[in-house]
C-alpha atoms as a PDB file:
ATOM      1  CA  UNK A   1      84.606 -68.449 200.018  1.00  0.00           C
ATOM      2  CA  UNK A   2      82.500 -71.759 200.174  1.00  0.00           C
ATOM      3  CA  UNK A   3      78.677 -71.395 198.674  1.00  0.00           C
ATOM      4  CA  UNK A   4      75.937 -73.397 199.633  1.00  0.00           C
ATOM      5  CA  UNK A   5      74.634 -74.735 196.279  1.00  0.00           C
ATOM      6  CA  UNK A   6      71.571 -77.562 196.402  1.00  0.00           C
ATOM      7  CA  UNK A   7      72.697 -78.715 199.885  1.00  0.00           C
ATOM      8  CA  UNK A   8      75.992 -78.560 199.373  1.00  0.00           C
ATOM      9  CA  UNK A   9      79.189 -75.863 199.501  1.00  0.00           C
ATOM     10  CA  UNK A  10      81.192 -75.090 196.759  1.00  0.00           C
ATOM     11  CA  UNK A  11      84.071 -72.997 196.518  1.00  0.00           C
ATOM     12  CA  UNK A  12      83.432 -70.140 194.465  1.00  0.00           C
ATOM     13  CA  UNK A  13      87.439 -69.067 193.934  1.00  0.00           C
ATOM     14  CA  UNK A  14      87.950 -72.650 192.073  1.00  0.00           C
ATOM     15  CA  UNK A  15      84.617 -72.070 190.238  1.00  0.00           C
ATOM     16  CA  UNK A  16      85.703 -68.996 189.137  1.00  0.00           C
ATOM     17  CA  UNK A  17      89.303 -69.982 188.383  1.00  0.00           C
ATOM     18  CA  UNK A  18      88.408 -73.058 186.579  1.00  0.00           C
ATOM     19  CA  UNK A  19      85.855 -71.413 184.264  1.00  0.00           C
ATOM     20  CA  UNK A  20      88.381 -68.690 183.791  1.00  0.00           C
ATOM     21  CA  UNK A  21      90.937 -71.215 182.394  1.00  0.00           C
ATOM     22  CA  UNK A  22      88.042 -72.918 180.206  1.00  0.00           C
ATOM     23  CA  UNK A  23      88.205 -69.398 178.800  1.00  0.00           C
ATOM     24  CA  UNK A  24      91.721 -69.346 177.234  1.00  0.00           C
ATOM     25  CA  UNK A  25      91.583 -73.532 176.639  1.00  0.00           C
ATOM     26  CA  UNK A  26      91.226 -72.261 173.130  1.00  0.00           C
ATOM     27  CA  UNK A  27      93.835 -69.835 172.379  1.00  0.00           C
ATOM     28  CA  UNK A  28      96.547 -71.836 174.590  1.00  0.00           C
ATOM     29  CA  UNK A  29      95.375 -74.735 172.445  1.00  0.00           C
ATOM     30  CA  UNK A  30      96.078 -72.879 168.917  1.00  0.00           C
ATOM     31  CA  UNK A  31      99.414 -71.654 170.454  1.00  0.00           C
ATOM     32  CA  UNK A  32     100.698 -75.162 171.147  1.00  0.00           C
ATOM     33  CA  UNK A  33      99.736 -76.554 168.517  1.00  0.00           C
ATOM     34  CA  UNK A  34     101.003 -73.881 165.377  1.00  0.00           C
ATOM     35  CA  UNK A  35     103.822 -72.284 167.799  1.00  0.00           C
ATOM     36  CA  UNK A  36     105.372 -74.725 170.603  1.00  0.00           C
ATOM     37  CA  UNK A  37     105.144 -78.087 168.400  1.00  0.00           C
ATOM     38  CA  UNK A  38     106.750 -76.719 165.681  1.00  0.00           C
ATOM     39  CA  UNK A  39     109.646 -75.084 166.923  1.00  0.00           C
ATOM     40  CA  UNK A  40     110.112 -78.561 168.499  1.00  0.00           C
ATOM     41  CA  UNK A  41     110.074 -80.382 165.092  1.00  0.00           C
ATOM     42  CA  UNK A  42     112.109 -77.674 164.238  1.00  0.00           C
ATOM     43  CA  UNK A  43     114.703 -78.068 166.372  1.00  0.00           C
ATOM     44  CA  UNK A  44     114.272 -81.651 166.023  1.00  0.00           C
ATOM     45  CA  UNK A  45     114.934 -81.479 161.897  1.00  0.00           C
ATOM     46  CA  UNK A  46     118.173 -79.100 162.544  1.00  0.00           C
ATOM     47  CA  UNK A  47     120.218 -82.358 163.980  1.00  0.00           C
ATOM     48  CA  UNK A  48     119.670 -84.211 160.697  1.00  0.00           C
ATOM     49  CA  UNK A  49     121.268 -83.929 157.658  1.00  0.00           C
ATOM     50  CA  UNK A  50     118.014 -84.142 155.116  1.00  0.00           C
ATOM     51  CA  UNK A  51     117.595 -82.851 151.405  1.00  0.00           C
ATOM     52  CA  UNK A  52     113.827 -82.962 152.181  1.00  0.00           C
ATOM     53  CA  UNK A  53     112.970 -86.282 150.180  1.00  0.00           C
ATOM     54  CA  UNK A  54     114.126 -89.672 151.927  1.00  0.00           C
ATOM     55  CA  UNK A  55     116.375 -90.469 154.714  1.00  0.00           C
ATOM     56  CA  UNK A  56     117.734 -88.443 157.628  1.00  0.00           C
ATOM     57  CA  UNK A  57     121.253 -88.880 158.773  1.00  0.00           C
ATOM     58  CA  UNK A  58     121.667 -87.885 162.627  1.00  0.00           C
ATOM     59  CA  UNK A  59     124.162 -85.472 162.928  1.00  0.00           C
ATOM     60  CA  UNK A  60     123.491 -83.774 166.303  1.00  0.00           C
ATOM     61  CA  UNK A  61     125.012 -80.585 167.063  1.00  0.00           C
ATOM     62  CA  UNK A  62     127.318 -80.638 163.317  1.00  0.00           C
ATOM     63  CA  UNK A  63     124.752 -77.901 161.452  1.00  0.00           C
ATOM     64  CA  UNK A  64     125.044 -75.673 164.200  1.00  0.00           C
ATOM     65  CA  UNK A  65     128.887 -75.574 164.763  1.00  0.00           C
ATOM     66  CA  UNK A  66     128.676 -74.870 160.894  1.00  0.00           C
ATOM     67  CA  UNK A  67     126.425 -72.303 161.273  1.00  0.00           C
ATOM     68  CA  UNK A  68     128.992 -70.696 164.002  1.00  0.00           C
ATOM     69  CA  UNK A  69     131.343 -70.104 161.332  1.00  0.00           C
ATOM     70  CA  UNK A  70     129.333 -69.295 157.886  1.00  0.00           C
ATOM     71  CA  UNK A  71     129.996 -65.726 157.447  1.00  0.00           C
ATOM     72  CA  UNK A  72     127.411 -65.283 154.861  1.00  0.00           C
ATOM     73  CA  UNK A  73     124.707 -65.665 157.558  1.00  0.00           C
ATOM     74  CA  UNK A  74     126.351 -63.963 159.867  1.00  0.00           C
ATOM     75  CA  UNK A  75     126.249 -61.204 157.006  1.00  0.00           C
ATOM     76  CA  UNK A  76     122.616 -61.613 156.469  1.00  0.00           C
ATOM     77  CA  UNK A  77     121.933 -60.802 160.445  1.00  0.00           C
ATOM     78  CA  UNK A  78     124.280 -57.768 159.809  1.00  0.00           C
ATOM     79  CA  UNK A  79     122.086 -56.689 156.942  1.00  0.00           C
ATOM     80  CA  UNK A  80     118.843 -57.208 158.475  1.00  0.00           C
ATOM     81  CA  UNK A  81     120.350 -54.927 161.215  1.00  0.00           C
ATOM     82  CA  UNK A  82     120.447 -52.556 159.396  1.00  0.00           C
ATOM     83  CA  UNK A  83     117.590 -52.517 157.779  1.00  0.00           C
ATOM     84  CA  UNK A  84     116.105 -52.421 161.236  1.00  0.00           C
ATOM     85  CA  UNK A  85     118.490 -49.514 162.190  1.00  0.00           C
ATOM     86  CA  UNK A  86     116.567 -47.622 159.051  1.00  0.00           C
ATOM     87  CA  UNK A  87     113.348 -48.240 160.240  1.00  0.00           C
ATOM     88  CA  UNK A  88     113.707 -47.334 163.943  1.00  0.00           C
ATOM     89  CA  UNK A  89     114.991 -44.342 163.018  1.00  0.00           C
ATOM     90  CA  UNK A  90     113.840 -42.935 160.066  1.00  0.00           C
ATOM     91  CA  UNK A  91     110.820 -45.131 159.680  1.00  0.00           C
ATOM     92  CA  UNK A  92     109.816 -44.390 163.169  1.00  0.00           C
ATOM     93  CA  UNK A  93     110.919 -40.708 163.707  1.00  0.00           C
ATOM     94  CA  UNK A  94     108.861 -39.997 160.173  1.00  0.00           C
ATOM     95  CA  UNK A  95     105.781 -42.184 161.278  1.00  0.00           C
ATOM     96  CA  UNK A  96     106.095 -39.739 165.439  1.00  0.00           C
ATOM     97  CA  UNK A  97     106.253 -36.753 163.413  1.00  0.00           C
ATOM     98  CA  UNK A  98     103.302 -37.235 161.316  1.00  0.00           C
ATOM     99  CA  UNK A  99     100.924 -38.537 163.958  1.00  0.00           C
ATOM    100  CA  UNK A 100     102.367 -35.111 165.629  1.00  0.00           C
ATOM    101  CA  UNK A 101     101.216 -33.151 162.938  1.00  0.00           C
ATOM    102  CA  UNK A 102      97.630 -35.234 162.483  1.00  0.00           C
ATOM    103  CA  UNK A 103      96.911 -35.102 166.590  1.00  0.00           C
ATOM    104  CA  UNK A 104      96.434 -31.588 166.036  1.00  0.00           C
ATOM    105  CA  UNK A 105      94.129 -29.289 164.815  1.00  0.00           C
ATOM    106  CA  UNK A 106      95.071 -29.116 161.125  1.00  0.00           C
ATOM    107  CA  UNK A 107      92.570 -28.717 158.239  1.00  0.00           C
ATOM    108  CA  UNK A 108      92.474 -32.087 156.072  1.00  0.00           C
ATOM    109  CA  UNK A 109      93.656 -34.146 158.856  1.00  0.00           C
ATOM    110  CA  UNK A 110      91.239 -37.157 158.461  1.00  0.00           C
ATOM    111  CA  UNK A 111      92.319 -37.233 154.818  1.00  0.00           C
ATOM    112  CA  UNK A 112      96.252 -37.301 155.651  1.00  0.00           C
ATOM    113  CA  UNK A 113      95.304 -39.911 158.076  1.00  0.00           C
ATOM    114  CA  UNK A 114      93.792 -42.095 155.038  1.00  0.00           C
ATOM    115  CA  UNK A 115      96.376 -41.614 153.183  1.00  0.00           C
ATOM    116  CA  UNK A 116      99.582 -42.162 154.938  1.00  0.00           C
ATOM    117  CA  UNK A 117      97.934 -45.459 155.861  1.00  0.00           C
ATOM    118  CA  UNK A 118      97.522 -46.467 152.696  1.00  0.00           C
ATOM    119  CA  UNK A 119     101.268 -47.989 152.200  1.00  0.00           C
ATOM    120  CA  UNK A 120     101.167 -50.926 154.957  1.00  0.00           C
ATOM    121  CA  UNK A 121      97.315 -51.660 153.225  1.00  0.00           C
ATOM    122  CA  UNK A 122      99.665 -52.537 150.055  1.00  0.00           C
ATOM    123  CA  UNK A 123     100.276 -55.857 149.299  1.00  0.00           C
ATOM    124  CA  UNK A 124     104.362 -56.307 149.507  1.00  0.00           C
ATOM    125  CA  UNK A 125     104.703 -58.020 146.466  1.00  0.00           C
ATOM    126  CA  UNK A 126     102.675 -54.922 144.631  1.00  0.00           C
ATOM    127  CA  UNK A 127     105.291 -52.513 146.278  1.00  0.00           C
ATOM    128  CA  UNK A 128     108.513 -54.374 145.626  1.00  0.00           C
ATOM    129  CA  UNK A 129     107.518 -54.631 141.754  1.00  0.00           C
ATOM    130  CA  UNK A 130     106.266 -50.681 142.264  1.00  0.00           C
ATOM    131  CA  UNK A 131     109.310 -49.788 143.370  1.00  0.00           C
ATOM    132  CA  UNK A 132     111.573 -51.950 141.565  1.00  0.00           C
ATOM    133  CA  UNK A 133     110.489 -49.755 138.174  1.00  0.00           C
ATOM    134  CA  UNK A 134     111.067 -46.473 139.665  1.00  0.00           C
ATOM    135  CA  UNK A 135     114.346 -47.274 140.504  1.00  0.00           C
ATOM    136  CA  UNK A 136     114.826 -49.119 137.234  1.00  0.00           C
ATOM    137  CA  UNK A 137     118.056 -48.437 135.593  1.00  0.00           C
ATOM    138  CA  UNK A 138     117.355 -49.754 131.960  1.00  0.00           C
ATOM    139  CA  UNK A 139     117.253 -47.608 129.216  1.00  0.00           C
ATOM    140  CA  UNK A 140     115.116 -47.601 125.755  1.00  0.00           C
ATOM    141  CA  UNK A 141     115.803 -45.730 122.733  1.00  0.00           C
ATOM    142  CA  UNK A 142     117.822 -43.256 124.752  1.00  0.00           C
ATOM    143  CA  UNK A 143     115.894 -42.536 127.441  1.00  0.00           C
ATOM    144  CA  UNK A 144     115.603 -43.942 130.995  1.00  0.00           C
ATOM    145  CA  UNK A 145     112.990 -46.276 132.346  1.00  0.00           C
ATOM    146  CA  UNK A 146     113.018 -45.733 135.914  1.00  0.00           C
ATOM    147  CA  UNK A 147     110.910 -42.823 137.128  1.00  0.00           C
ATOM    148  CA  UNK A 148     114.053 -41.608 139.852  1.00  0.00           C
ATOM    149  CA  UNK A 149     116.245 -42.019 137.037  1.00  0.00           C
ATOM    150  CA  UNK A 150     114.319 -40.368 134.165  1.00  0.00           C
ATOM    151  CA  UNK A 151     113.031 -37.443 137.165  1.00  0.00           C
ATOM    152  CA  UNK A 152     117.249 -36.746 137.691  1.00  0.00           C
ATOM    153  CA  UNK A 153     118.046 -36.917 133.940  1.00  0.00           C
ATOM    154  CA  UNK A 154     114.799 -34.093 133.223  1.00  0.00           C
ATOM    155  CA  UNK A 155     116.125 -31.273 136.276  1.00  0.00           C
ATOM    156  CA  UNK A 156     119.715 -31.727 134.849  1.00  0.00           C
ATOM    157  CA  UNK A 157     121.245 -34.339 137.469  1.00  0.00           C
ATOM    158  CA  UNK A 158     122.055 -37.158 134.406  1.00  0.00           C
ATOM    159  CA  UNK A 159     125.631 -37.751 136.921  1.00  0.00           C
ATOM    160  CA  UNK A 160     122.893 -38.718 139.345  1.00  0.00           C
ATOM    161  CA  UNK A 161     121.500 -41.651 137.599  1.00  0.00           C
ATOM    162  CA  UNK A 162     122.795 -44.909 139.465  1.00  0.00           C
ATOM    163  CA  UNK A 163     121.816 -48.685 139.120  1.00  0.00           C
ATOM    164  CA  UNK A 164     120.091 -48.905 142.550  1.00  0.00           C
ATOM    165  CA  UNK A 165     119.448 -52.438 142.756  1.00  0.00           C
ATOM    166  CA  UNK A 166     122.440 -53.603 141.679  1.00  0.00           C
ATOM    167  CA  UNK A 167     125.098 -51.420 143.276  1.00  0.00           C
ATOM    168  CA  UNK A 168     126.167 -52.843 146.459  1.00  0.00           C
ATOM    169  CA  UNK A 169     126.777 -49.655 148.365  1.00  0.00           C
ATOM    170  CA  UNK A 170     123.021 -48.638 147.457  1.00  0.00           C
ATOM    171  CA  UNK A 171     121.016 -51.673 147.454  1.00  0.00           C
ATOM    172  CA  UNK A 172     120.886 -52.221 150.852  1.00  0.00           C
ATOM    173  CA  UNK A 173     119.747 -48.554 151.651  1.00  0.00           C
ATOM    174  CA  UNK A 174     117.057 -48.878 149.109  1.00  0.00           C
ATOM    175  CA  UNK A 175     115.535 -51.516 150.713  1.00  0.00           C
ATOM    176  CA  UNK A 176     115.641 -49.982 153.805  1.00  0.00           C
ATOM    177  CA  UNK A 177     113.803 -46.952 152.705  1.00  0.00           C
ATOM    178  CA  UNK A 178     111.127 -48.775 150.779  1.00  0.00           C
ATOM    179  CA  UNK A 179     110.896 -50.831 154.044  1.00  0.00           C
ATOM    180  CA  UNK A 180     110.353 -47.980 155.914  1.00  0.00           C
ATOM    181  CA  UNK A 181     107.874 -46.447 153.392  1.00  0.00           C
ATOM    182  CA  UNK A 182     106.002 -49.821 153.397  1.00  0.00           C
ATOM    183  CA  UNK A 183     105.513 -49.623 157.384  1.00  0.00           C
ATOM    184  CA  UNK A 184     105.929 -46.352 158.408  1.00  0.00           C
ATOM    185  CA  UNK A 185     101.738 -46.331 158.624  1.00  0.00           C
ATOM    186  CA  UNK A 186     101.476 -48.701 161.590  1.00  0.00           C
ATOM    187  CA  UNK A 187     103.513 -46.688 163.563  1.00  0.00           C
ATOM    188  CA  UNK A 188     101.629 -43.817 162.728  1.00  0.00           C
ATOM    189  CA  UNK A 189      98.717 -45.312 163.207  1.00  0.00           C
ATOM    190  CA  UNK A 190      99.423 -46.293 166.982  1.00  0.00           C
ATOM    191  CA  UNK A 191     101.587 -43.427 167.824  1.00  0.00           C
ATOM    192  CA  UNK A 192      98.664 -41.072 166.715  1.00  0.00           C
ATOM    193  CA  UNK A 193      96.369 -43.546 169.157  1.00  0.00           C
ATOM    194  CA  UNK A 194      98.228 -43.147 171.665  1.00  0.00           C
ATOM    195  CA  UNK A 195      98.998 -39.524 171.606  1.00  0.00           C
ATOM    196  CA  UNK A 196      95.121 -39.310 171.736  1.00  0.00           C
ATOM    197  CA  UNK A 197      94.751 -40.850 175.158  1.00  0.00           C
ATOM    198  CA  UNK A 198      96.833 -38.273 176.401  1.00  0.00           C
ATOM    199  CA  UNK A 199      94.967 -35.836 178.868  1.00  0.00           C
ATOM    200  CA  UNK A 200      94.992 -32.612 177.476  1.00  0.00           C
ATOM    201  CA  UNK A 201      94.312 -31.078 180.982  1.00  0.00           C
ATOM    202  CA  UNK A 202      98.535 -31.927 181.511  1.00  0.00           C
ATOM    203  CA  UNK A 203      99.392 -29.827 178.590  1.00  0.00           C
ATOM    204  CA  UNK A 204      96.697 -27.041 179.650  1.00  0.00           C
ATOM    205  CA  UNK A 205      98.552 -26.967 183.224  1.00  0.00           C
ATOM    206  CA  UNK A 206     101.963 -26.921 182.144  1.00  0.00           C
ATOM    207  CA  UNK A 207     101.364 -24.229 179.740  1.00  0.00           C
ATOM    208  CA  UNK A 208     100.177 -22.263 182.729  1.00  0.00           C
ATOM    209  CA  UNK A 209     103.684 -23.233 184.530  1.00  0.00           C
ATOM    210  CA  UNK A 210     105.651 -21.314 181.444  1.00  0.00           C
ATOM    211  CA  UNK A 211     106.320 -24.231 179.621  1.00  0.00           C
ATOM    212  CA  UNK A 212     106.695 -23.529 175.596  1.00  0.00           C
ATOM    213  CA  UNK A 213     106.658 -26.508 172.858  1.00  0.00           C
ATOM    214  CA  UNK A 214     109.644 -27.712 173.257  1.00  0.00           C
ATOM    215  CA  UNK A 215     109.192 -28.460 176.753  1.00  0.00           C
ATOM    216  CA  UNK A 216     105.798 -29.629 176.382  1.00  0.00           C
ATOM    217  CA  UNK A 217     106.914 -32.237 173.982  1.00  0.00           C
ATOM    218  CA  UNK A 218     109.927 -33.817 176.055  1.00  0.00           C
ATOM    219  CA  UNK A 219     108.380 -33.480 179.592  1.00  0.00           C
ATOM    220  CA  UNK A 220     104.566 -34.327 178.624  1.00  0.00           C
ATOM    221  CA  UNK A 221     104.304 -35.982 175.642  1.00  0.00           C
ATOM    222  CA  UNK A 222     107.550 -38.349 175.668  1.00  0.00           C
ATOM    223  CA  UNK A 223     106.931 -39.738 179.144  1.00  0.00           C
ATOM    224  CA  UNK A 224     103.178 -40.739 178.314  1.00  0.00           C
ATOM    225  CA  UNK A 225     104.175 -42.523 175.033  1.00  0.00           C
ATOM    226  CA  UNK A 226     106.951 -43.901 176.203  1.00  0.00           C
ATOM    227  CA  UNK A 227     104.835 -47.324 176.637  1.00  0.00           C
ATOM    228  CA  UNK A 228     103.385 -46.916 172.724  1.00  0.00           C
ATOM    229  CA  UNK A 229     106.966 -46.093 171.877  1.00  0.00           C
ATOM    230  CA  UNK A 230     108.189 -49.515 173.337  1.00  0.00           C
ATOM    231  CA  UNK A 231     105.351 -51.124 171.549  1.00  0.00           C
ATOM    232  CA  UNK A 232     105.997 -49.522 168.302  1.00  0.00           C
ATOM    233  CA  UNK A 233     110.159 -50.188 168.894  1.00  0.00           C
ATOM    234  CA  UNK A 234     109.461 -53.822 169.195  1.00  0.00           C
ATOM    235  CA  UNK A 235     107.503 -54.767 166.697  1.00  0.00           C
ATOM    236  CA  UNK A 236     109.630 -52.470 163.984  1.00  0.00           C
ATOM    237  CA  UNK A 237     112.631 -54.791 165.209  1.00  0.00           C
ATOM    238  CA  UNK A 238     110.777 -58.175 164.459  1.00  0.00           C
ATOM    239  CA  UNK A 239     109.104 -56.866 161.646  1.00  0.00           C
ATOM    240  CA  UNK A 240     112.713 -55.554 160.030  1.00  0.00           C
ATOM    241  CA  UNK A 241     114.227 -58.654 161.103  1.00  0.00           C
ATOM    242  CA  UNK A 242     112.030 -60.642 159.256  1.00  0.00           C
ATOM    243  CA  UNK A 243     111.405 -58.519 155.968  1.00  0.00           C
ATOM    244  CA  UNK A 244     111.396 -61.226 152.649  1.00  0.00           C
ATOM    245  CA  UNK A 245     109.007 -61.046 150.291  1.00  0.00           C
ATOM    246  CA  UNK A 246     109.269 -57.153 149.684  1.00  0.00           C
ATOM    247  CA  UNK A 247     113.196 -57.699 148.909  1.00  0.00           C
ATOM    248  CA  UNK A 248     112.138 -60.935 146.928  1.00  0.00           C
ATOM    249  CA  UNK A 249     109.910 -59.164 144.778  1.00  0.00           C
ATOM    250  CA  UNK A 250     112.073 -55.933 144.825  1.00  0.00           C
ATOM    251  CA  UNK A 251     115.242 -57.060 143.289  1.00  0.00           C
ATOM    252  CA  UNK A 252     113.394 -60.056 141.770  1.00  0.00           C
ATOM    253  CA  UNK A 253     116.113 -62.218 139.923  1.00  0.00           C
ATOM    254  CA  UNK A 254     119.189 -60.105 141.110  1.00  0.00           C
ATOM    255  CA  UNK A 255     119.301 -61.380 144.938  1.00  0.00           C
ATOM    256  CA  UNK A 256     123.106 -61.756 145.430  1.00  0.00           C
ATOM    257  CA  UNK A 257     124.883 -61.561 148.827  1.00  0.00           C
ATOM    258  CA  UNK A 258     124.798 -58.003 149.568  1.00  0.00           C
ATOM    259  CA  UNK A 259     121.043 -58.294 149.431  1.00  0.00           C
ATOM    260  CA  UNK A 260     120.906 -61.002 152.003  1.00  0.00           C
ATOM    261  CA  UNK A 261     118.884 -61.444 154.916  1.00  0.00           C
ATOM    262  CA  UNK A 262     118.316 -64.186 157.422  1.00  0.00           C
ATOM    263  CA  UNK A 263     114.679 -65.211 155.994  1.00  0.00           C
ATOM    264  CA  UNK A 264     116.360 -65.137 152.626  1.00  0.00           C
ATOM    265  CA  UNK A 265     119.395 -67.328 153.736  1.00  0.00           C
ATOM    266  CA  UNK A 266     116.847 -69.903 155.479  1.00  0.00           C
ATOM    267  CA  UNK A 267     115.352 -69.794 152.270  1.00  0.00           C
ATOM    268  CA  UNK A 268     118.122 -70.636 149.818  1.00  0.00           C
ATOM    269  CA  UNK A 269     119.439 -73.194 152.035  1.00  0.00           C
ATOM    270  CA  UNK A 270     116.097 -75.220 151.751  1.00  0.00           C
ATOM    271  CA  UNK A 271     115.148 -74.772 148.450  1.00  0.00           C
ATOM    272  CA  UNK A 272     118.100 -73.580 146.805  1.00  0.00           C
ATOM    273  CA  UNK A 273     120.866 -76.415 147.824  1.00  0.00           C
ATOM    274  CA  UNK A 274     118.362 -79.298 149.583  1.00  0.00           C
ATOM    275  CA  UNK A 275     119.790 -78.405 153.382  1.00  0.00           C
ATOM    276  CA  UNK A 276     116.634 -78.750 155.432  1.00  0.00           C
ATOM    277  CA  UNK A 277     118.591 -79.872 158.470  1.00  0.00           C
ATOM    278  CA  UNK A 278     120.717 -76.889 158.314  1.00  0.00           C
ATOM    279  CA  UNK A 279     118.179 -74.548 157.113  1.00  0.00           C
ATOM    280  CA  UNK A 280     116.053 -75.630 159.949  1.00  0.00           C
ATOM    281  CA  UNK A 281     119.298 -74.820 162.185  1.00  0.00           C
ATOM    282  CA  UNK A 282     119.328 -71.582 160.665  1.00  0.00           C
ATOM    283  CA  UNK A 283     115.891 -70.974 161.775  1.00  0.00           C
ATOM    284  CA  UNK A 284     116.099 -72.244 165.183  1.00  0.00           C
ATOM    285  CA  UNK A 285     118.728 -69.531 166.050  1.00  0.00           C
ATOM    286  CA  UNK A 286     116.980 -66.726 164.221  1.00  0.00           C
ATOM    287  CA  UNK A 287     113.889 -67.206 166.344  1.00  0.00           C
ATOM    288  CA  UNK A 288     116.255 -67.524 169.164  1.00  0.00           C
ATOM    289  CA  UNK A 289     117.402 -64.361 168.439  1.00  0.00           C
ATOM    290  CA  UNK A 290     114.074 -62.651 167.831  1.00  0.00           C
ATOM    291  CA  UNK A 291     112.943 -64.389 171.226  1.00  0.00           C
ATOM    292  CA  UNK A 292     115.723 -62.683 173.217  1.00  0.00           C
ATOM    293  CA  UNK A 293     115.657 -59.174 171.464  1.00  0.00           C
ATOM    294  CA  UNK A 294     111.765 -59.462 172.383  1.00  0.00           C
ATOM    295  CA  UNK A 295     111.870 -60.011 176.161  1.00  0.00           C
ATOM    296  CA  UNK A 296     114.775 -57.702 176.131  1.00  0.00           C
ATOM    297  CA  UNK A 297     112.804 -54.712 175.429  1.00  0.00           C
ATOM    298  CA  UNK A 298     110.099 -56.141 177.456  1.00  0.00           C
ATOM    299  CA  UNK A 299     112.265 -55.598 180.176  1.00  0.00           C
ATOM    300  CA  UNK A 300     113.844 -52.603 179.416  1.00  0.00           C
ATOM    301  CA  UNK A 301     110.143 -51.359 179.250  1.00  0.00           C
ATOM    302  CA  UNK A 302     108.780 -52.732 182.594  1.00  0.00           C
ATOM    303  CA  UNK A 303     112.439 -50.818 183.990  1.00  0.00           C
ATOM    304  CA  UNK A 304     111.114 -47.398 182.021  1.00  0.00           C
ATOM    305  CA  UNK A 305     107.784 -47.669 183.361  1.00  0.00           C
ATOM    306  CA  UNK A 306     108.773 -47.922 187.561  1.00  0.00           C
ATOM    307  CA  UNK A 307     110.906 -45.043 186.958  1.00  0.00           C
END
């Protein structure tokens, strides 16, 4: 549509469009510059051999075909898969049935609301030291230091007591459920939102239609969360992926291989043998990785939602 502006017509469509675009100069701007660039350096750095200080040897493709066959990160993916596998089910199942509980009328609910949000508030490195002394496993003059320890030795389950940390069969399940306790407040937090915005006037009409609870729950509520739920799924699965600093400060000194996860690999390859080129090859296909699972679900989504 053309506008007649001080003698003269203007298109009002490009007017709009290009202040539009003026708009989101900014943002597009701050992603370029902290997101795109980087990876590209990133990717650039992976075809070098570097130790970080001096000269880069051109390798091309060489830390990548190593990558293909180092089982210990390939371990590390398979650890941080299941640490995501914990979350999306227990995490996420725990965080569903509280905001459940909290959506309706209960007495104290504002206060449980507080509180179960009150873990992801936590700084990580405060909850990976927290937890690393309940499940402590040292003793002193007799008696156990770790509160899950010392709680199993005082109801008369001393056969109980375990080295968490260290054990290999345990470790990685204790990190899964801390993990989960450290996040499980987010999804709360959003699946109680969301669970909010539903129209109570479906539930009110169904009801009339001899629908009980159960029913209510899997032909009301499920559909209209399902696009929270995908929400919630997705970022539980990058934030999993990507857990560090809890299991850093968690098993502090102790990290060994059956503690291992991607961000951790990346990490000792950089800083613990000089292998920036590889450690940024490391990286590239992690994000990769992430990238993919991402517009994955975004796609399974968009398929849930035109059903």
């Amino acid at each position: 549509m053309f506008v007649k502006t001080n003698g003269r017509y203007s298109n009002t469509k490009s007017l709009d469009a290009f202040t539009n675009f003026l708009f989101i100069v900014p943002a597009v701007t701050i992603f370029i510059i902290f997101y795109v660039y980087p990876f590209f350096e990133l990717f650039n750095l992976s075809l070098y051999q570097w130790s970080g200080i001096g000269p880069k040897t051109f390798v091309g493709m060489r830390n990548f075909q190593e990558l293909a066959t180092d089982k210990v990160w390939w371990l590390s993916m398979g650890q941080a898969g299941y640490v995501t596998l914990i979350a999306l089910t227990f995490q996420n199942a725990l965080a569903f049935a509280l905001a459940l509980a909290c959506d309706r009328e209960i007495r104290m609910k504002r206060f449980y609301r507080l509180v179960f949000f009150i873990p992801p508030v936590l700084s990580e490195v405060v909850v990976g030291f927290l937890w690393n002394w309940m499940l402590n496993s040292g003793t002193h003059q007799g008696h156990q230091v770790g509160l899950v320890n010392n709680f199993l030795t005082h109801i008369g389950f001393p056969q109980l007591v375990h080295d968490w940390l260290s054990d290999p069969k345990t470790s990685l399940t204790c990190i899964a459920v801390v993990h989960s306790w450290k996040g499980f407040g987010w999804g709360f937090i959003m699946l109680l939102a969301g669970l909010q915005t539903i129209d109570r006037q479906l539930y009110e009409a169904a009801r009339i239609d001899g629908a009980g609870s159960w029913r209510l729950f899997w032909h009301v509520t499920v559909p209209m969360m399902v696009p929270v739920i995908m929400v919630v799924v997705m970022l539980t699965i990058l934030g999993s992926m990507q857990v560090f600093v809890l299991i850093f400060s968690l098993v502090n000194q102790g990290l060994v291989y059956h503690t291992d996860v991607p961000v951790i690999r990346i990490f000792s390859s950089m800083w613990g043998t000089n292998q920036f080129g590889y450690a940024c090859a490391q990286a590239v296909v992690f994000g990769i990785s992430l990238v993919a699972v991402s517009f994955t679900l975004k796609a399974f989504s968009n398929r849930i939602k035109q059903v």
